[in-house]
Protein backbone atom coordinates (compact mmCIF):
# COMPACT_ATOMS: atom_id res chain seq x y z
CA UNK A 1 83.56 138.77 90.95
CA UNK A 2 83.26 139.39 94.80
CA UNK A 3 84.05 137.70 98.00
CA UNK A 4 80.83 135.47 97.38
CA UNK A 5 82.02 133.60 94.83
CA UNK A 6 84.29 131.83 97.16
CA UNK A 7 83.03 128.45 98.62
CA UNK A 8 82.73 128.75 102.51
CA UNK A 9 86.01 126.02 102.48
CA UNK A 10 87.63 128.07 100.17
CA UNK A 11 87.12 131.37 101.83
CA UNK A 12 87.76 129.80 105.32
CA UNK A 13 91.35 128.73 103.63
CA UNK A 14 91.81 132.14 102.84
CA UNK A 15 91.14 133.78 105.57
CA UNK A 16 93.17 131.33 107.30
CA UNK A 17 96.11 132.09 104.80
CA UNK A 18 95.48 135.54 105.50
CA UNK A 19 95.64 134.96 109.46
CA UNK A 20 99.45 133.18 109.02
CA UNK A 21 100.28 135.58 106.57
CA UNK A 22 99.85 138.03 109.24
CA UNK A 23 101.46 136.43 112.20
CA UNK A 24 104.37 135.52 110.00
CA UNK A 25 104.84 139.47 109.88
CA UNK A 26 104.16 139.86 113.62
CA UNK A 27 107.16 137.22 114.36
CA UNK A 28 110.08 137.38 111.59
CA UNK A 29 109.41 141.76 111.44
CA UNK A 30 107.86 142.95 114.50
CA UNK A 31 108.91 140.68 117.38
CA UNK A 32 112.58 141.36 116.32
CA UNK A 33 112.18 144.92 117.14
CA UNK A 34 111.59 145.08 120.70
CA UNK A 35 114.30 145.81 123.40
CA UNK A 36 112.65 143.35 125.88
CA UNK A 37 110.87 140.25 126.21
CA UNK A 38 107.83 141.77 125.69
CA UNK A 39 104.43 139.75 126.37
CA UNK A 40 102.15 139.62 122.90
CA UNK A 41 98.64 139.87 123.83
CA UNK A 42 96.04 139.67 121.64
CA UNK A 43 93.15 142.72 121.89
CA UNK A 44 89.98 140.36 122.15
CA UNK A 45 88.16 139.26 119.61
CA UNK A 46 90.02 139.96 116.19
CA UNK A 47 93.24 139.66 117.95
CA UNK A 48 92.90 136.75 119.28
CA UNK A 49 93.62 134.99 115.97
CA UNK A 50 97.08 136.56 115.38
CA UNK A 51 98.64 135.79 118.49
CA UNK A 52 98.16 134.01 122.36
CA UNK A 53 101.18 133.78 125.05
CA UNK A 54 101.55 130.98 127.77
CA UNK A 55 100.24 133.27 130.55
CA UNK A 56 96.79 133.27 128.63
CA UNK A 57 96.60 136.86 129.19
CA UNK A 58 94.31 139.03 126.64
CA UNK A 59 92.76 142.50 126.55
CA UNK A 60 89.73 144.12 125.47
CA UNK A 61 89.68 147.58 124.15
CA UNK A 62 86.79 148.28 122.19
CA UNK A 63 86.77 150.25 118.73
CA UNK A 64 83.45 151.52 119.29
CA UNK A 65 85.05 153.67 122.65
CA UNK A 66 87.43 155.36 119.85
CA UNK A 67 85.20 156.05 117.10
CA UNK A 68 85.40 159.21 115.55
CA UNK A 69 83.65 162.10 117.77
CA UNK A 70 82.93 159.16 120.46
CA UNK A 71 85.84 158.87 121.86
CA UNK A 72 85.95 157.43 125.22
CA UNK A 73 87.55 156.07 128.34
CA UNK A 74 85.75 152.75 129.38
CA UNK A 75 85.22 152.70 133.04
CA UNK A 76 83.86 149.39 133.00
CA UNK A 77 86.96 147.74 131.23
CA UNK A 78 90.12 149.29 132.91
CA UNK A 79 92.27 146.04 131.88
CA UNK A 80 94.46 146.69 134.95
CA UNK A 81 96.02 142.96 134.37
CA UNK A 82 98.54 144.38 131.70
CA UNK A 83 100.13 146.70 134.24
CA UNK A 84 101.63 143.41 135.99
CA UNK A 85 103.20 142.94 132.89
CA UNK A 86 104.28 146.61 131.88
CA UNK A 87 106.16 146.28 135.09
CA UNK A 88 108.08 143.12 134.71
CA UNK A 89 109.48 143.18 131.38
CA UNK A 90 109.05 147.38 130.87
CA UNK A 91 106.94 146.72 127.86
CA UNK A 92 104.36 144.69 126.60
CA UNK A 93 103.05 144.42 122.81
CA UNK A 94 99.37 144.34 122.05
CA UNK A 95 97.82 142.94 118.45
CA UNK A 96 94.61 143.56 116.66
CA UNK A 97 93.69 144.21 112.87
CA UNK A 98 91.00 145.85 110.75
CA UNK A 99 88.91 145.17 107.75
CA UNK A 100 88.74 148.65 106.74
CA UNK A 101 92.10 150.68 108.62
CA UNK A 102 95.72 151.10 108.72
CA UNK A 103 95.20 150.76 112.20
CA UNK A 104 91.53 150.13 114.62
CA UNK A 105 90.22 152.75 116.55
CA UNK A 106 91.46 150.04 119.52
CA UNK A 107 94.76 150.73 118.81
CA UNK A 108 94.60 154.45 117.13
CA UNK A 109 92.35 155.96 120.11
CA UNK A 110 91.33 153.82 122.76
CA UNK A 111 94.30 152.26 124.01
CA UNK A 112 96.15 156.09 123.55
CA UNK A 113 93.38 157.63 125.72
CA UNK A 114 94.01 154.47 128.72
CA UNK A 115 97.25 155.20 128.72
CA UNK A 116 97.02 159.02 128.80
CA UNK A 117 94.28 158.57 131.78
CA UNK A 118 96.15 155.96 134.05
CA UNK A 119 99.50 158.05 133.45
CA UNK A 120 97.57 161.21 134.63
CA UNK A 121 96.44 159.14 137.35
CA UNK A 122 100.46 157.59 138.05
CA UNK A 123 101.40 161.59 137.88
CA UNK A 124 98.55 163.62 139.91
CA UNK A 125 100.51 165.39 142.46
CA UNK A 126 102.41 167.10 139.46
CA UNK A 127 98.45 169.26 139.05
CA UNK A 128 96.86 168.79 142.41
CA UNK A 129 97.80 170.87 145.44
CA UNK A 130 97.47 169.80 148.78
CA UNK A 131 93.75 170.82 149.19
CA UNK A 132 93.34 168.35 146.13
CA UNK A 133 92.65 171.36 143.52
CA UNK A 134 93.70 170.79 140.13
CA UNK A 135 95.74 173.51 138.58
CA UNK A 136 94.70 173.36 135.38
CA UNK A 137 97.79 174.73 133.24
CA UNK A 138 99.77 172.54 134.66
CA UNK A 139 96.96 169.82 133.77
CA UNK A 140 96.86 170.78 130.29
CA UNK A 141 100.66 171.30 129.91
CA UNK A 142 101.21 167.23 131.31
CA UNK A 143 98.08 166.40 128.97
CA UNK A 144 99.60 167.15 126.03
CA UNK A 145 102.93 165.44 126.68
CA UNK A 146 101.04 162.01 128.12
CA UNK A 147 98.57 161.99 124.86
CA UNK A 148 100.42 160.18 121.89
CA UNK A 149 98.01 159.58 118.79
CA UNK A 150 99.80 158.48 115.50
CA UNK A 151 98.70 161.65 114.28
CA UNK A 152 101.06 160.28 110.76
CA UNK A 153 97.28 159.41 109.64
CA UNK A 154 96.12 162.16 108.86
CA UNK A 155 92.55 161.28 110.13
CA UNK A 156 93.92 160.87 113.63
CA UNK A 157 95.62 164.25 113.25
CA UNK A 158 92.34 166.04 112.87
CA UNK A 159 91.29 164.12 115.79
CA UNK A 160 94.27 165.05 118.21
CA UNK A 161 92.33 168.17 119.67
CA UNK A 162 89.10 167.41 120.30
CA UNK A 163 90.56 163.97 122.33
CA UNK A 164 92.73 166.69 123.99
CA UNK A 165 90.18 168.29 125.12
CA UNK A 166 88.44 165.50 126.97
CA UNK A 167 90.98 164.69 128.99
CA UNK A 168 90.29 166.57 131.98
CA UNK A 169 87.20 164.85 132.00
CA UNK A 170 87.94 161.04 131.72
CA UNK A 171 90.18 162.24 134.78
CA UNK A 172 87.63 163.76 136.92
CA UNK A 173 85.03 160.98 136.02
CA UNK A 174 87.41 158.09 136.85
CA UNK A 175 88.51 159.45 140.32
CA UNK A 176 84.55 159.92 140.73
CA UNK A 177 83.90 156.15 139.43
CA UNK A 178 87.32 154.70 140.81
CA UNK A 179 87.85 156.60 144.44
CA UNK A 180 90.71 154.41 144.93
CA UNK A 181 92.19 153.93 141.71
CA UNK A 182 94.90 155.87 142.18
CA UNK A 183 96.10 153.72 144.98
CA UNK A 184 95.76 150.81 142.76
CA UNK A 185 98.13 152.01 140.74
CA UNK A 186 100.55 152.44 143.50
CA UNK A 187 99.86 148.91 144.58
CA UNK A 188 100.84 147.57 141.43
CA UNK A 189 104.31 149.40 141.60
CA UNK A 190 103.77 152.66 139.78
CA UNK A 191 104.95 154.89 142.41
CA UNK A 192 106.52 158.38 141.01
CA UNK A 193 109.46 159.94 143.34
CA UNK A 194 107.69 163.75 143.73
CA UNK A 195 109.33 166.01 141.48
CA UNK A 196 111.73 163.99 140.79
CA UNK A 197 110.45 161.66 137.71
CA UNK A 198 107.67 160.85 135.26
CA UNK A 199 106.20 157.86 134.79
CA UNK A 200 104.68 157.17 131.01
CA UNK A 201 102.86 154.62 129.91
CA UNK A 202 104.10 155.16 126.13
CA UNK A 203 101.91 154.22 123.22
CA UNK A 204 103.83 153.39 119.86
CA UNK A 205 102.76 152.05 116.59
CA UNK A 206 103.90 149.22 114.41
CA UNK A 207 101.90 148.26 111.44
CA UNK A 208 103.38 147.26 107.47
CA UNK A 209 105.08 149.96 105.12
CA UNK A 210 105.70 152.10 108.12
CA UNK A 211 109.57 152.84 109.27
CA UNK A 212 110.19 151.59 112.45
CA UNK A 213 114.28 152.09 112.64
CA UNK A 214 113.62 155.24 115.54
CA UNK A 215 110.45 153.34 117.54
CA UNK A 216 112.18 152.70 120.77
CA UNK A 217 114.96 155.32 120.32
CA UNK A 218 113.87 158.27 122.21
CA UNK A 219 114.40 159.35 125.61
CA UNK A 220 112.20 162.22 126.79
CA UNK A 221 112.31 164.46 129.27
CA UNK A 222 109.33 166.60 130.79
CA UNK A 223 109.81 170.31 132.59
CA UNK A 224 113.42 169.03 133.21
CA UNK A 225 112.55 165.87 135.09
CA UNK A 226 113.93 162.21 133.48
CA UNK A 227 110.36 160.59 132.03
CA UNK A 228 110.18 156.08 133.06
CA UNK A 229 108.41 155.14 129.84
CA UNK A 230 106.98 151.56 129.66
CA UNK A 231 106.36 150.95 126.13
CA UNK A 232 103.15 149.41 124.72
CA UNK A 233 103.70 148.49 121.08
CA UNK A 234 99.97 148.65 119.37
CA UNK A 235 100.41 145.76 116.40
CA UNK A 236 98.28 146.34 113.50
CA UNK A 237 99.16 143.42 111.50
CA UNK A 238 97.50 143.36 108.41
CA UNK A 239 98.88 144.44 104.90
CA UNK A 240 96.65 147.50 104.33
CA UNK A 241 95.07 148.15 101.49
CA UNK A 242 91.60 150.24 100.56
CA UNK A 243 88.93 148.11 101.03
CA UNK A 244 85.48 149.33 99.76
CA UNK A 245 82.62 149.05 102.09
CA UNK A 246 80.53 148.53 99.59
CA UNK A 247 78.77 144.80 99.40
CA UNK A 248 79.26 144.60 95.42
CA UNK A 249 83.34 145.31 95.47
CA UNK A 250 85.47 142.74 96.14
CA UNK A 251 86.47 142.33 99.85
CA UNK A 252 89.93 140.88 99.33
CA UNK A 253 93.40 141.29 97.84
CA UNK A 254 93.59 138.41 94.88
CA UNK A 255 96.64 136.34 94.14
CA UNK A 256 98.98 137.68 96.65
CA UNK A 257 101.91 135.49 97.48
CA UNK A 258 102.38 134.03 101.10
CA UNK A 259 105.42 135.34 102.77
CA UNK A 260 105.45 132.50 104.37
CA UNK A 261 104.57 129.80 101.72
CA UNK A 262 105.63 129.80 98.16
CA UNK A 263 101.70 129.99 96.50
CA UNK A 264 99.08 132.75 95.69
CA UNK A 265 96.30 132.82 97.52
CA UNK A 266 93.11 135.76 98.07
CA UNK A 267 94.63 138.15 101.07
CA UNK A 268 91.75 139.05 103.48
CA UNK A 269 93.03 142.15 105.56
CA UNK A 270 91.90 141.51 109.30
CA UNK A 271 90.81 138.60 108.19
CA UNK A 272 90.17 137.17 111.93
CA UNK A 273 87.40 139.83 112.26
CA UNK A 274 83.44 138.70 112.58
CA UNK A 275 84.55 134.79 112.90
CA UNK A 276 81.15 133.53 113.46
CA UNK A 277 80.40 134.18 109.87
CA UNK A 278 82.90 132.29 108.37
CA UNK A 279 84.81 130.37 110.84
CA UNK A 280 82.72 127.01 110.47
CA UNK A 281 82.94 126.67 114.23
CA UNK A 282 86.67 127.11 114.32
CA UNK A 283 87.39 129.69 117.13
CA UNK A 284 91.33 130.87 118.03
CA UNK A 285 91.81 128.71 120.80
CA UNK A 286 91.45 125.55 118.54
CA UNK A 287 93.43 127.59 115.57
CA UNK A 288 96.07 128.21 117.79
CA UNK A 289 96.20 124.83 119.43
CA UNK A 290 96.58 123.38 116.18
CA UNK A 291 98.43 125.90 113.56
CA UNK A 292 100.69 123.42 112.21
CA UNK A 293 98.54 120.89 111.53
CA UNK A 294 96.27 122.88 109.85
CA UNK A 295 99.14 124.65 107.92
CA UNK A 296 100.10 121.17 106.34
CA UNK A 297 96.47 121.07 104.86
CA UNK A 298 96.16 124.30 103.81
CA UNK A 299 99.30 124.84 101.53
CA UNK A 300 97.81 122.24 98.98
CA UNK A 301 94.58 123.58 96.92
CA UNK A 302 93.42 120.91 95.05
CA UNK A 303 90.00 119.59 96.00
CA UNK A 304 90.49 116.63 97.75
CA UNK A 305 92.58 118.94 100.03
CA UNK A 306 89.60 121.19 100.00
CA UNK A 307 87.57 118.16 101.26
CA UNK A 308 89.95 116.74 103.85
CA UNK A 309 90.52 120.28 105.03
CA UNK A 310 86.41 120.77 105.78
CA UNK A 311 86.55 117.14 107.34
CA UNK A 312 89.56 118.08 109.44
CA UNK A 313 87.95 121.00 110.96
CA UNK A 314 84.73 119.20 111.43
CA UNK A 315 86.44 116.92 113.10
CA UNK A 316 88.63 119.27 115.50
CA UNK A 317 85.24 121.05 116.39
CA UNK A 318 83.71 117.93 117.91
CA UNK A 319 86.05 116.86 119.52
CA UNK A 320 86.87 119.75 121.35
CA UNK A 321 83.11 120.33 121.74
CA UNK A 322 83.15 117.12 123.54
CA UNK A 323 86.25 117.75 125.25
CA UNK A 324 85.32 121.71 126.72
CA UNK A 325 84.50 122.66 130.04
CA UNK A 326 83.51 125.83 130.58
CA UNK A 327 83.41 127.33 134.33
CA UNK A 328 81.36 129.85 135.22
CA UNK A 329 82.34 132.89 136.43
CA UNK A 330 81.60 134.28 140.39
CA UNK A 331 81.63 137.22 141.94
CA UNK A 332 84.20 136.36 144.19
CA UNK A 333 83.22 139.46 146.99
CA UNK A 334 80.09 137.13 147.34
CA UNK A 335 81.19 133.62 147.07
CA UNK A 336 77.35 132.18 146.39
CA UNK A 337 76.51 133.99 143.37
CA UNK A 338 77.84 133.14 139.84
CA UNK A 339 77.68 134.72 136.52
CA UNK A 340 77.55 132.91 133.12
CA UNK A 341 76.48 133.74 129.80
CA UNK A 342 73.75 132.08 128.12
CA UNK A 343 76.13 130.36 125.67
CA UNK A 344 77.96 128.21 128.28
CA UNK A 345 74.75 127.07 129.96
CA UNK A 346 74.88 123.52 128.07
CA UNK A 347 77.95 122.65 129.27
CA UNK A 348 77.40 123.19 132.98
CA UNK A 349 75.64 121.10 134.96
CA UNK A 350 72.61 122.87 136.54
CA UNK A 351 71.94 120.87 138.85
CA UNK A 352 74.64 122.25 141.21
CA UNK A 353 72.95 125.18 141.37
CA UNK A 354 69.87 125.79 144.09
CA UNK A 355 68.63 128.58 142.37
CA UNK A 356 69.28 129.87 138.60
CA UNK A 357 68.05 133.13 137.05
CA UNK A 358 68.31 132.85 132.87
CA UNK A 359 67.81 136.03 130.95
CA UNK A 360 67.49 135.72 127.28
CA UNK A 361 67.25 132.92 124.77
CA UNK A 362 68.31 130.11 124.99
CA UNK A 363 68.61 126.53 123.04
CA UNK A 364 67.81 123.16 123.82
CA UNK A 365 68.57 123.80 127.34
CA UNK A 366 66.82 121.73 130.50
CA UNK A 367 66.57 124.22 133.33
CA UNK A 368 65.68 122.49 136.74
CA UNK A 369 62.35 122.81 138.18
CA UNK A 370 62.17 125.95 140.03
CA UNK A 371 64.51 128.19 137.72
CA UNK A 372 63.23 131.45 136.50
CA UNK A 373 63.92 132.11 132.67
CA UNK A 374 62.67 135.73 130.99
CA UNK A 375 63.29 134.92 126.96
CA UNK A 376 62.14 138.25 125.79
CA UNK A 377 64.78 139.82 128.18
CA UNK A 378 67.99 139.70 125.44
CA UNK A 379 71.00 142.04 126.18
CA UNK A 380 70.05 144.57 123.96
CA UNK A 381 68.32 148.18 123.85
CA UNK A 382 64.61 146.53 124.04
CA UNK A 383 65.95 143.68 126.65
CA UNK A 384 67.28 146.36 128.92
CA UNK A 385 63.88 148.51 128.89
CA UNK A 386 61.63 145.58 129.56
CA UNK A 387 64.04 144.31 132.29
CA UNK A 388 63.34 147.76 133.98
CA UNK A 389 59.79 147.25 133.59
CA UNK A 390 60.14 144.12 135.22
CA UNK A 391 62.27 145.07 138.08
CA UNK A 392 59.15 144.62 140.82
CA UNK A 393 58.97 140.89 139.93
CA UNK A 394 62.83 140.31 139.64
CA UNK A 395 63.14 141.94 143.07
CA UNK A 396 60.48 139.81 144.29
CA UNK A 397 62.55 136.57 143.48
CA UNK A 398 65.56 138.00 144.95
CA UNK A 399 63.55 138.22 148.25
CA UNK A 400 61.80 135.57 148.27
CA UNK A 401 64.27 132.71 147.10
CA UNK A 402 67.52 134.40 147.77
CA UNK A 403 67.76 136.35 150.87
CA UNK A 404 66.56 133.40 152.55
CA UNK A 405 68.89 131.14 150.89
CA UNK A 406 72.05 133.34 151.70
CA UNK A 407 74.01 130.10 151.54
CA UNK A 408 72.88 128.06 148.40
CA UNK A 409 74.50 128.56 145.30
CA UNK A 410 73.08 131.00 142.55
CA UNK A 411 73.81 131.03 139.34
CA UNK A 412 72.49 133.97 137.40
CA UNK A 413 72.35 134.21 133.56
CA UNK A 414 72.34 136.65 130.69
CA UNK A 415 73.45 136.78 127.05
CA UNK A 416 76.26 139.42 127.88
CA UNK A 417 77.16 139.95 131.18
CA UNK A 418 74.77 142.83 131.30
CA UNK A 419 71.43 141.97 132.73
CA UNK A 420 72.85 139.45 134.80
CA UNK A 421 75.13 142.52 136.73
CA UNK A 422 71.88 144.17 137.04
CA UNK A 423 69.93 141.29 139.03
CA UNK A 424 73.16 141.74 140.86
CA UNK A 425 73.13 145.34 141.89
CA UNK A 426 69.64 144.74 143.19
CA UNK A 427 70.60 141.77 144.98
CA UNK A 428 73.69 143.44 147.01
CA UNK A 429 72.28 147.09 146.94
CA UNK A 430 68.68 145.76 148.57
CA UNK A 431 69.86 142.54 150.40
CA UNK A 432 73.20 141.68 151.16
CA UNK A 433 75.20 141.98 154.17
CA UNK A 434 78.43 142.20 153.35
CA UNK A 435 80.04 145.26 155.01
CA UNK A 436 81.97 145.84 151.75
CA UNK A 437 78.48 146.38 149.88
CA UNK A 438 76.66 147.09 153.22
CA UNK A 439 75.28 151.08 152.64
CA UNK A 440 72.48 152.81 154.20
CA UNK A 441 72.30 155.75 151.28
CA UNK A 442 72.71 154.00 148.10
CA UNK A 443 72.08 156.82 145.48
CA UNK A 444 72.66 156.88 141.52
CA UNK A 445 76.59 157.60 141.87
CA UNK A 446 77.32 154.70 144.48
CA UNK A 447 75.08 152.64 142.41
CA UNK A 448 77.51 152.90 139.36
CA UNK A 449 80.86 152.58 141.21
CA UNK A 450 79.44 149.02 142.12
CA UNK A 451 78.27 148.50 138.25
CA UNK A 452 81.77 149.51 137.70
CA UNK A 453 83.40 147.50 140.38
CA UNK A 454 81.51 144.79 139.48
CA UNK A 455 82.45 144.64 135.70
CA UNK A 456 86.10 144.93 135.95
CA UNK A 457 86.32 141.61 138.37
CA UNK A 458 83.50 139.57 135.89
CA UNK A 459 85.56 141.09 132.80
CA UNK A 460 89.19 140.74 134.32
């Protein structure tokens, strides 16, 4: 027997099971725990099934940047919104899950390695004299005590080293990408008294089976100076268990009981991941917005329930189809030009625009006469190389049927907001004249601190 032999209704009930199973865990177990009034935010996408908070805030640290001997810090996704929060209530609690971990690489590396970079950013005149020279002992030495890793897995432990010893470098690159990032942080509030204090932004783990009675208990110190830790609590919520990769083995846990509901039921560990391919068109937002409805249907397994249950979510997914308004998103330094991807193009009207710019495919949609659509240009590896081959004839529209519509509104499209960014950088690198964007010796490093700039206002 495998996962297959489910029905699609029956393996959408248990994943939703699974999903409440979960957050039951997260709010009788975890919540309990913390010292403040922390914020939950979900880490986009997986997350956002386990959790949401009034303020509508989410994050989005990708796995891929801390996969095993990949290990990154994403320039492009700095997430600076959660420091607004870190500030206010000290602490803030982030939740994600995973088919196939104890904890993601989102929450085991990549959100480690953010907070070890922005704290070496909080912290830099503790390494870098006055001719703005880094000493590097005493870089290494504050390193080491800024990079927590729950080296208690013992794969993460092997790991420690070689994330170590990249540290320098996510440093140098992001004052190289980020000139003024620094000051950011000062903006926001984190503002260290010289030699006086630390300030941490402290990592720590929560996930089932592991003993959490000594998580907020220690008080550290660093070369005799009193560390200001603000805590970010990295939620793995799902009751781990080894799950085979393998497409033959069975990709659940069967007859577990609810913790929440007395019945059995098959256990999907981060079961929120990959919703598109089991989901029926039920996304978080309209889980969330309706958990306790849906929780009366779903603790009766007969049939009929089976049946009112798929008619139920039908039902929730039209309406809210009809009901959704999507807005697109605009560069706001350039008030004219707006971003959207391809998937919310049937629920704008186009006709507002003057001037639209579609990359990619797309379905059903009527563009107005005039647009410019490249289907073969999809926001992938093959996309990307024949946009560069095209970049004569995209600049060509830009000149002719932008610049000299500096006022009209542009909307420019892409299936990720990849390609779309790059019509962009062409458009203010070549044409705009904006004194923020306004540069006479645009070279390959100024070019990608706009990229940069560019996707941490479209992401965040």
């Amino acid at each position: 027997m495998n996962s297959e032999d489910e029905t699609k209704t029956e393996q959408l009930r248990s994943r939703l099971l699974s999903i409440i199973y979960d957050r039951f865990y997260l709010e009788t177990k975890v919540v309990p725990l913390f010292p403040g009034n922390y914020t939950i935010i979900p880490n986009e996408r997986c997350g956002n099934w386990y959790a949401s908070n009034d303020k509508h805030i989410n994050c989005y640290f990708k796995s891929t940047d801390g996969h095993k001997n990949q290990c990154s810090f994403n320039y492009r996704r700095l997430n600076l919104h959660l420091l607004a929060e870190l500030l206010t209530n000290k602490g803030i609690a982030i939740v994600d899950s995973s088919k196939y971990r104890q904890i993601p690489d989102s929450l085991s590396k990549t959100i480690p390695i953010w907070c070890c970079v922005l704290s070496l950013l909080i912290n830099e005149t503790l390494f870098v004299n006055k001719d703005y020279e880094i000493d590097l002992k005493k870089f290494n030495d504050l390193a080491i005590f800024l990079l927590d890793l729950p080296i208690q897995l013992e794969s993460i432990k092997n790991e420690y080293h070689s994330i170590l010893n990249k540290m320098l470098d996510f440093y140098e690159n992001s004052k190289k990408y980020h000139a003024e990032l620094n000051i950011e942080l000062k903006k926001l509030g984190f503002v260290v008294k010289e030699n006086q204090q630390i300030i941490k932004l402290k990592p720590s783990w929560i996930y089932p089976e592991l003993d959490t009675s000594n998580i907020f208990s220690k008080t550290e110190t660093f070369n005799d100076l009193p560390v200001i830790s603000y805590n970010i609590v990295l939620c793995s919520i799902s009751d781990y268990k080894h799950i085979s990769r393998h497409h033959k083995m069975l990709k659940y846990q069967p007859n577990k009981q609810h913790n929440k509901f007395d019945l059995k039921f098959n256990y999907y560990q981060g079961a929120g991941d990959d919703h598109e391919l089991w989901a029926l068109k039920l996304d978080p937002n309209r889980f969330n917005n309706n958990i306790k409805e849906i929780e009366k249907i779903l603790i009766n397994n007969t049939e009929e329930s089976l049946n009112s249950f798929h008619e139920f979510i039908n039902n929730l997914c039209l309406d809210n189809e009809e009901k959704q308004k999507n807005e697109v998103q605009t560069i706001k330094l350039i008030s004219n030009i707006y971003l959207a991807t391809n998937d919310i193009l049937e629920h704008l009207n186009l006709s507002d625009f003057d001037k639209i710019i579609c990359f990619g495919h797309t379905e059903n949609i009527k563009f107005p006469k005039g647009s410019f659509t490249f289907p073969n240009m999809s926001d992938d590896k093959k996309g990307i190389r024949i946009f560069s081959t095209k970049l004569k004839e995209i600049d060509e529209i830009i000149l002719s049927k932008l610049k000299t519509n500096q006022n009209k509104k542009t909307l420019i499209a892409s299936e990720k907001y990849e390609l779309n960014i790059g019509t962009v950088l062409v458009l203010l690198s070549k044409y705009n004249d904006n004194e923020k964007f306004k540069n006479e010796n645009w070279n390959k490093l100024k070019l990608r601190q706009l990229y940069i700039s560019i996707c941490n206002i479209v992401y965040y």
